[in-house]
N, C-alpha and C. Protein backbone atom coordinates (compact mmCIF):
# COMPACT_ATOMS: atom_id res chain seq x y z
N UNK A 1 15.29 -5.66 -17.25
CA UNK A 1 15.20 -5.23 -15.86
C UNK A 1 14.10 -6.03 -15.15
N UNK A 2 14.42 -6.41 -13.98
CA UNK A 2 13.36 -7.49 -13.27
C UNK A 2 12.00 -6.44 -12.83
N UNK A 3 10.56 -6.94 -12.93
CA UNK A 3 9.36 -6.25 -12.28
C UNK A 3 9.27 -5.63 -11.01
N UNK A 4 10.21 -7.25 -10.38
CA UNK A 4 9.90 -7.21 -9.01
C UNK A 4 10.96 -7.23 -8.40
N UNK A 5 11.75 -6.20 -7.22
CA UNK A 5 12.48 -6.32 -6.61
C UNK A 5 11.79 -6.59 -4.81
N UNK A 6 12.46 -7.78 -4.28
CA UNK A 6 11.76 -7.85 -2.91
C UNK A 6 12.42 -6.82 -1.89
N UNK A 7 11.78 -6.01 -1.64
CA UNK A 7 12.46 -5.30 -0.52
C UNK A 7 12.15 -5.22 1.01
N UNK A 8 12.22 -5.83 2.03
CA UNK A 8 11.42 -5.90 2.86
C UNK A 8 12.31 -5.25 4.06
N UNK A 9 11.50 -4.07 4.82
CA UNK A 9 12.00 -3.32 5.75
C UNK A 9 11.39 -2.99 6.63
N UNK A 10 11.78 -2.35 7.58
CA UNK A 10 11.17 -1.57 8.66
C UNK A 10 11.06 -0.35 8.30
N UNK A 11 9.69 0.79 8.86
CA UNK A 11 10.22 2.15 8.65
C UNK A 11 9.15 2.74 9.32
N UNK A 12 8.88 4.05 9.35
CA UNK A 12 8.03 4.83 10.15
C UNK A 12 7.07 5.19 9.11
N UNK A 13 5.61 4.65 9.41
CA UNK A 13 4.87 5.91 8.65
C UNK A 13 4.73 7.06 8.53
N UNK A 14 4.97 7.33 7.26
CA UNK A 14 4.63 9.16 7.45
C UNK A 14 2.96 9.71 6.78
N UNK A 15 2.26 8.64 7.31
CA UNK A 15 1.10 9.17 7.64
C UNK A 15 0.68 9.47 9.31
N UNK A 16 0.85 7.48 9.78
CA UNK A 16 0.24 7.52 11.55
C UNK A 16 1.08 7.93 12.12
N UNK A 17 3.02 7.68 11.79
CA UNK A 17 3.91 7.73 12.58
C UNK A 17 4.52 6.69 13.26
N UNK A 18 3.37 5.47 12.95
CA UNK A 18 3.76 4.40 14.24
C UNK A 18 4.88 3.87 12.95
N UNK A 19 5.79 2.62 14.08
CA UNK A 19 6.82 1.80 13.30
C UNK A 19 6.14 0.90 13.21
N UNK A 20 6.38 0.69 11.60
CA UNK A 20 6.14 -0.44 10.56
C UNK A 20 7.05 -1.66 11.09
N UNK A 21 7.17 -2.87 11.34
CA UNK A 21 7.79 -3.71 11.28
C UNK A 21 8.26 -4.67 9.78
N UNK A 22 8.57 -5.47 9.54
CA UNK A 22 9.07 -6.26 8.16
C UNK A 22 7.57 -6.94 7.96
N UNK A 23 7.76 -7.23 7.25
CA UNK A 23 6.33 -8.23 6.86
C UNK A 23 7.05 -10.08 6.89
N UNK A 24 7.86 -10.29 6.30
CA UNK A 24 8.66 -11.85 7.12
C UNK A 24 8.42 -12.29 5.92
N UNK A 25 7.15 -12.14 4.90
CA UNK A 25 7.15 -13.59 3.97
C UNK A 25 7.01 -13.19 2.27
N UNK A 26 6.82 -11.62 1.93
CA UNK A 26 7.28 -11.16 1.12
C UNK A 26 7.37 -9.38 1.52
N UNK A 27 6.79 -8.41 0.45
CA UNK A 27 7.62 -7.11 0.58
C UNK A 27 6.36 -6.29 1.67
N UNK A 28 6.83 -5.55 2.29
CA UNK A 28 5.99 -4.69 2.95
C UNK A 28 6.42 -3.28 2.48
N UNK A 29 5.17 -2.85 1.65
CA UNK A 29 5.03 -1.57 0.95
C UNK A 29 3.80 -0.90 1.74
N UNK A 30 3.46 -0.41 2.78
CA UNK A 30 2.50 -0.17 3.61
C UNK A 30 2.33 -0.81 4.70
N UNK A 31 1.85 0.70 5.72
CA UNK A 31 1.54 0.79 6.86
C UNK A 31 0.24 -0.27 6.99
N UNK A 32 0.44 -1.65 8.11
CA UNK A 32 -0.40 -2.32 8.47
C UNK A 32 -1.65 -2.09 9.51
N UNK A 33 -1.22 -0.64 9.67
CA UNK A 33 -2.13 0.08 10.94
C UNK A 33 -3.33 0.90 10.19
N UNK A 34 -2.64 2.04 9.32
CA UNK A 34 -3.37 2.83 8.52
C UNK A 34 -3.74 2.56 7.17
N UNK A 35 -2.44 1.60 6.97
CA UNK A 35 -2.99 0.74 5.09
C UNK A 35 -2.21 1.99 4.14
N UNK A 36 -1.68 3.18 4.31
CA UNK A 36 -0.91 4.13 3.96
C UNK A 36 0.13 3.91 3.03
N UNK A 37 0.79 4.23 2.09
CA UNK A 37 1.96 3.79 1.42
C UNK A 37 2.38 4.93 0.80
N UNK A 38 3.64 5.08 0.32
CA UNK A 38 4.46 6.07 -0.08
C UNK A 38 4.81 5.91 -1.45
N UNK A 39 4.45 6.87 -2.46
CA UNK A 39 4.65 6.32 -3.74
C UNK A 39 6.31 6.72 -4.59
N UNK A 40 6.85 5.43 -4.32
CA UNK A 40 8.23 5.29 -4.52
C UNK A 40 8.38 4.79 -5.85
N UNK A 41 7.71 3.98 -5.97
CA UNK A 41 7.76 2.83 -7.02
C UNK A 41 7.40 2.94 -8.64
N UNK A 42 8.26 2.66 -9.68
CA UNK A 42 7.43 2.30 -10.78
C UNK A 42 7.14 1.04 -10.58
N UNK A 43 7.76 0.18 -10.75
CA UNK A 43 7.67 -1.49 -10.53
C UNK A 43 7.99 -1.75 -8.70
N UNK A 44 7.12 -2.75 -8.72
CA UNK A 44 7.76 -3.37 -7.25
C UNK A 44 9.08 -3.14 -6.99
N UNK A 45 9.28 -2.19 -6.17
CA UNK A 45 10.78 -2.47 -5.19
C UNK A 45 11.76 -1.55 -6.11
N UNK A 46 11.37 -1.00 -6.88
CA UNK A 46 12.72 -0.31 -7.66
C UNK A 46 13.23 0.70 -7.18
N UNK A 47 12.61 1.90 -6.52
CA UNK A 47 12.29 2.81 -6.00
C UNK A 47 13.14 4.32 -7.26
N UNK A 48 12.00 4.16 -8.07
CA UNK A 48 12.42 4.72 -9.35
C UNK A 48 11.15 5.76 -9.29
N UNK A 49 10.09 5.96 -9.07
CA UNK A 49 9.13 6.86 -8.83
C UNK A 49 9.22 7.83 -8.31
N UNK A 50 9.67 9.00 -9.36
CA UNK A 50 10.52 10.53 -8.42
C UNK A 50 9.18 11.06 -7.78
N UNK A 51 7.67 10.66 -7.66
CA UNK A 51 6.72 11.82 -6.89
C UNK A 51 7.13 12.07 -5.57
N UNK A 52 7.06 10.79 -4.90
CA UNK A 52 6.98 10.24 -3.60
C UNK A 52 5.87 11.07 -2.39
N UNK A 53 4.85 11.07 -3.31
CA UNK A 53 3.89 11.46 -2.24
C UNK A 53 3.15 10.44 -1.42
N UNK A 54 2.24 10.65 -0.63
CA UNK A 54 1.96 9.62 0.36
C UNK A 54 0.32 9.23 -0.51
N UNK A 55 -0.34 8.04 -0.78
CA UNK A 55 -0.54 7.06 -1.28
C UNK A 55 -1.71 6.83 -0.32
N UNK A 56 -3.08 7.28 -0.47
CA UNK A 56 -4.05 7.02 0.84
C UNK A 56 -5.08 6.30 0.27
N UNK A 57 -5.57 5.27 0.87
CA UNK A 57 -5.80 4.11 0.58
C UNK A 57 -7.72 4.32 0.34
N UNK A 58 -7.81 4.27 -0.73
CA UNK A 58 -9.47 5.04 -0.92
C UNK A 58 -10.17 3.83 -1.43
N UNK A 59 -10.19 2.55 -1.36
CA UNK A 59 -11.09 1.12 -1.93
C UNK A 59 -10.46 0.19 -1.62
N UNK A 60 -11.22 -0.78 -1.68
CA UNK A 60 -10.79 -2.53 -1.75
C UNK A 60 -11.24 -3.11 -2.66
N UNK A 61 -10.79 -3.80 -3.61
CA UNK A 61 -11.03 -4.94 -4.99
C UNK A 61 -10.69 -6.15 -4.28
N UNK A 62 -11.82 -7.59 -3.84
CA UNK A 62 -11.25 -9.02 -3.92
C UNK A 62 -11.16 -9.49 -5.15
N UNK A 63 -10.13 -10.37 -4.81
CA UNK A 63 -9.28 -10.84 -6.29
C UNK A 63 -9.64 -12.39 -5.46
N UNK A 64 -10.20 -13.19 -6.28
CA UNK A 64 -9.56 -14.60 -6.22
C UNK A 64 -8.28 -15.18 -5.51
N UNK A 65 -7.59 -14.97 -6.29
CA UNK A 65 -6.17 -15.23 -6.05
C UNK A 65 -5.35 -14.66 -4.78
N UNK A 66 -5.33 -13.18 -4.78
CA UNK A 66 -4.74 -12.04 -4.07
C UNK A 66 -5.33 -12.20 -2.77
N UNK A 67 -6.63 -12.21 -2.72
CA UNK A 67 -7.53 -11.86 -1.56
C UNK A 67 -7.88 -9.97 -1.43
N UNK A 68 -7.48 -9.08 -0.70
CA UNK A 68 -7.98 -8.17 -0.66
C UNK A 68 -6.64 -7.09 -1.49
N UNK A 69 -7.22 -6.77 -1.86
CA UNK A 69 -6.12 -5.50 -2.83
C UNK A 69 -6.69 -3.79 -2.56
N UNK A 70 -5.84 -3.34 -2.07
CA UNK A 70 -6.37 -2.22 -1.47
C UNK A 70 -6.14 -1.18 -2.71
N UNK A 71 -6.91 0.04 -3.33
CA UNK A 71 -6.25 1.20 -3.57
C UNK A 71 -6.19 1.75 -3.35
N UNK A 72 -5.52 3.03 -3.99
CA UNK A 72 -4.51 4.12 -3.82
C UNK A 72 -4.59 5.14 -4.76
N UNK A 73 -4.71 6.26 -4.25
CA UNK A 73 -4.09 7.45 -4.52
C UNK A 73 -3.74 8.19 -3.68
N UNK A 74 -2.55 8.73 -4.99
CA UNK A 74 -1.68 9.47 -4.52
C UNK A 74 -1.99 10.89 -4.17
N UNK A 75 -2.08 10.92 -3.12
CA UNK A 75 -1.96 12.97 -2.18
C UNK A 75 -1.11 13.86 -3.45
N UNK A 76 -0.23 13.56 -3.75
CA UNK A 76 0.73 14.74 -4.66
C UNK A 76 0.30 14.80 -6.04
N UNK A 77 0.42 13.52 -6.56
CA UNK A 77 -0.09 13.43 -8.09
C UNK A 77 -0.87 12.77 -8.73
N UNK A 78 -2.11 12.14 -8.04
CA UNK A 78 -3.42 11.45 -7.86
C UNK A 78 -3.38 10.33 -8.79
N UNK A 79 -1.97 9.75 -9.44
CA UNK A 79 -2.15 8.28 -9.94
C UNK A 79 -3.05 7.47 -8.44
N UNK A 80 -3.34 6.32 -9.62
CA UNK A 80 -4.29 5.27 -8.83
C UNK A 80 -3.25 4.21 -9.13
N UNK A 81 -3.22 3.34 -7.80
CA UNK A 81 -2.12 2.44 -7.79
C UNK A 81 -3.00 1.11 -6.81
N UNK A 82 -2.08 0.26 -7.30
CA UNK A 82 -2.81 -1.08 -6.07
C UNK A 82 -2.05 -2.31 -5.58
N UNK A 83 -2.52 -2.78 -4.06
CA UNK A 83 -1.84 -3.29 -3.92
C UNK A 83 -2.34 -4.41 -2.96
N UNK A 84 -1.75 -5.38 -2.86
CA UNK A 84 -2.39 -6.96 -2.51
C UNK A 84 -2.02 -6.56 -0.62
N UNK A 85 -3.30 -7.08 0.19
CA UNK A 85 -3.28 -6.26 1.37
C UNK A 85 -2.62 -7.55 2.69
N UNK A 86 -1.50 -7.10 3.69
CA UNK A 86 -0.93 -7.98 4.00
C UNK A 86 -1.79 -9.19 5.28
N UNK A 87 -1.25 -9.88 5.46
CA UNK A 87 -2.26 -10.39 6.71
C UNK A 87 -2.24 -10.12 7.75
N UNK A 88 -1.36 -8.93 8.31
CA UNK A 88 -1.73 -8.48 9.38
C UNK A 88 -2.30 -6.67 8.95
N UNK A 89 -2.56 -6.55 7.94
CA UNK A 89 -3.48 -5.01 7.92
C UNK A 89 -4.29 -5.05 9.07
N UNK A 90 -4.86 -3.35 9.31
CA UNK A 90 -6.04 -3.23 9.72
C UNK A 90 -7.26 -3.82 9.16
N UNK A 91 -7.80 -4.95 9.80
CA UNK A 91 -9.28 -5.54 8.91
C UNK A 91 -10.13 -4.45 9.42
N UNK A 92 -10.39 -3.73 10.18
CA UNK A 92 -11.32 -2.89 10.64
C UNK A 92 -11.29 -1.96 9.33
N UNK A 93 -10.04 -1.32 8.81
CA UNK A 93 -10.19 -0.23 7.83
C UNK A 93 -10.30 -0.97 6.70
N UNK A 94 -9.79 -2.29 6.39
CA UNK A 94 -10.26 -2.78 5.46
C UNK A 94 -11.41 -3.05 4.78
N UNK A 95 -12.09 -3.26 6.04
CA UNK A 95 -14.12 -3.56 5.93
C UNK A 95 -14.38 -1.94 5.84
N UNK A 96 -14.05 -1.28 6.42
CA UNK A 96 -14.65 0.12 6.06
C UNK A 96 -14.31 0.69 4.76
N UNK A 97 -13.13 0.37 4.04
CA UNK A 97 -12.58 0.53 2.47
C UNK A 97 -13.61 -0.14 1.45
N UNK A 98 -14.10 -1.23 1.71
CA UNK A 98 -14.92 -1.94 1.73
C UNK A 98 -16.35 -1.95 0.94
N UNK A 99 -16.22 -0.43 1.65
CA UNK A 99 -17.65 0.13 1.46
C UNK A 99 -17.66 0.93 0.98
N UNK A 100 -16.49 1.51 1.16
CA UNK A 100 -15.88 3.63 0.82
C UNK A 100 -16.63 3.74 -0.83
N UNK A 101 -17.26 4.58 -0.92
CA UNK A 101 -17.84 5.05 -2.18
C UNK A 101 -17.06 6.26 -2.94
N UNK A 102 -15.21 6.37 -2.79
CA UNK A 102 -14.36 7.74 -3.28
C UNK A 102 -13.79 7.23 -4.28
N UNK A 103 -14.13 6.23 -5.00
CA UNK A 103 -13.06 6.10 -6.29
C UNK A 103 -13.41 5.99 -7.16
N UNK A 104 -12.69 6.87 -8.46
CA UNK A 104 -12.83 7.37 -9.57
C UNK A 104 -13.80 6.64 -10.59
């Protein structure tokens, strides 16, 4: 079974509410406003992850490679999850993630 399925869509957050647009150059798994994500996933794109709680974005790790990788936990079932942050995120909440002193 492949890791990675690309899925790239539009959709509404169901954190801010606002519409998400596509991301254009790979997958958009999160709100670029709030940094928010919905936990669907075992692997990229499968949407095999029966919690599906909403995914609130509590740190930032720079990676070399990646650049900013935001994490996550989950509101419903408090896995920690992560994810490479797109180039149009909020940099404002990003620099404030930044700093955030809430993770485990």
């Amino acid at each position: 079974m492949k890791k990675f399925n690309e899925i790239d869509e539009e959709f509404i957050c169901e954190n801010c509410g606002k519409n998400v647009k596509k991301l254009g150059y790979s997958c958009r798994n999160h709100c670029n406003y709030c940094l928010y994500s919905k936990h669907v996933d075992v692997n990229p794109g499968d949407r095999e992850e029966k919690c599906h709680g909403l995914l609130e974005p509590i740190g930032i790790e720079m990676n070399n490679k990646k650049g900013y990788v935001i994490i996550y936990r989950c509101k419903k079932c408090g896995q920690i999850r992560k994810n490479k942050a797109a180039k149009d995120d909020n940099i404002d909440l990003i620099i404030r993630l930044s700093v955030a002193k809430n993770i485990p």
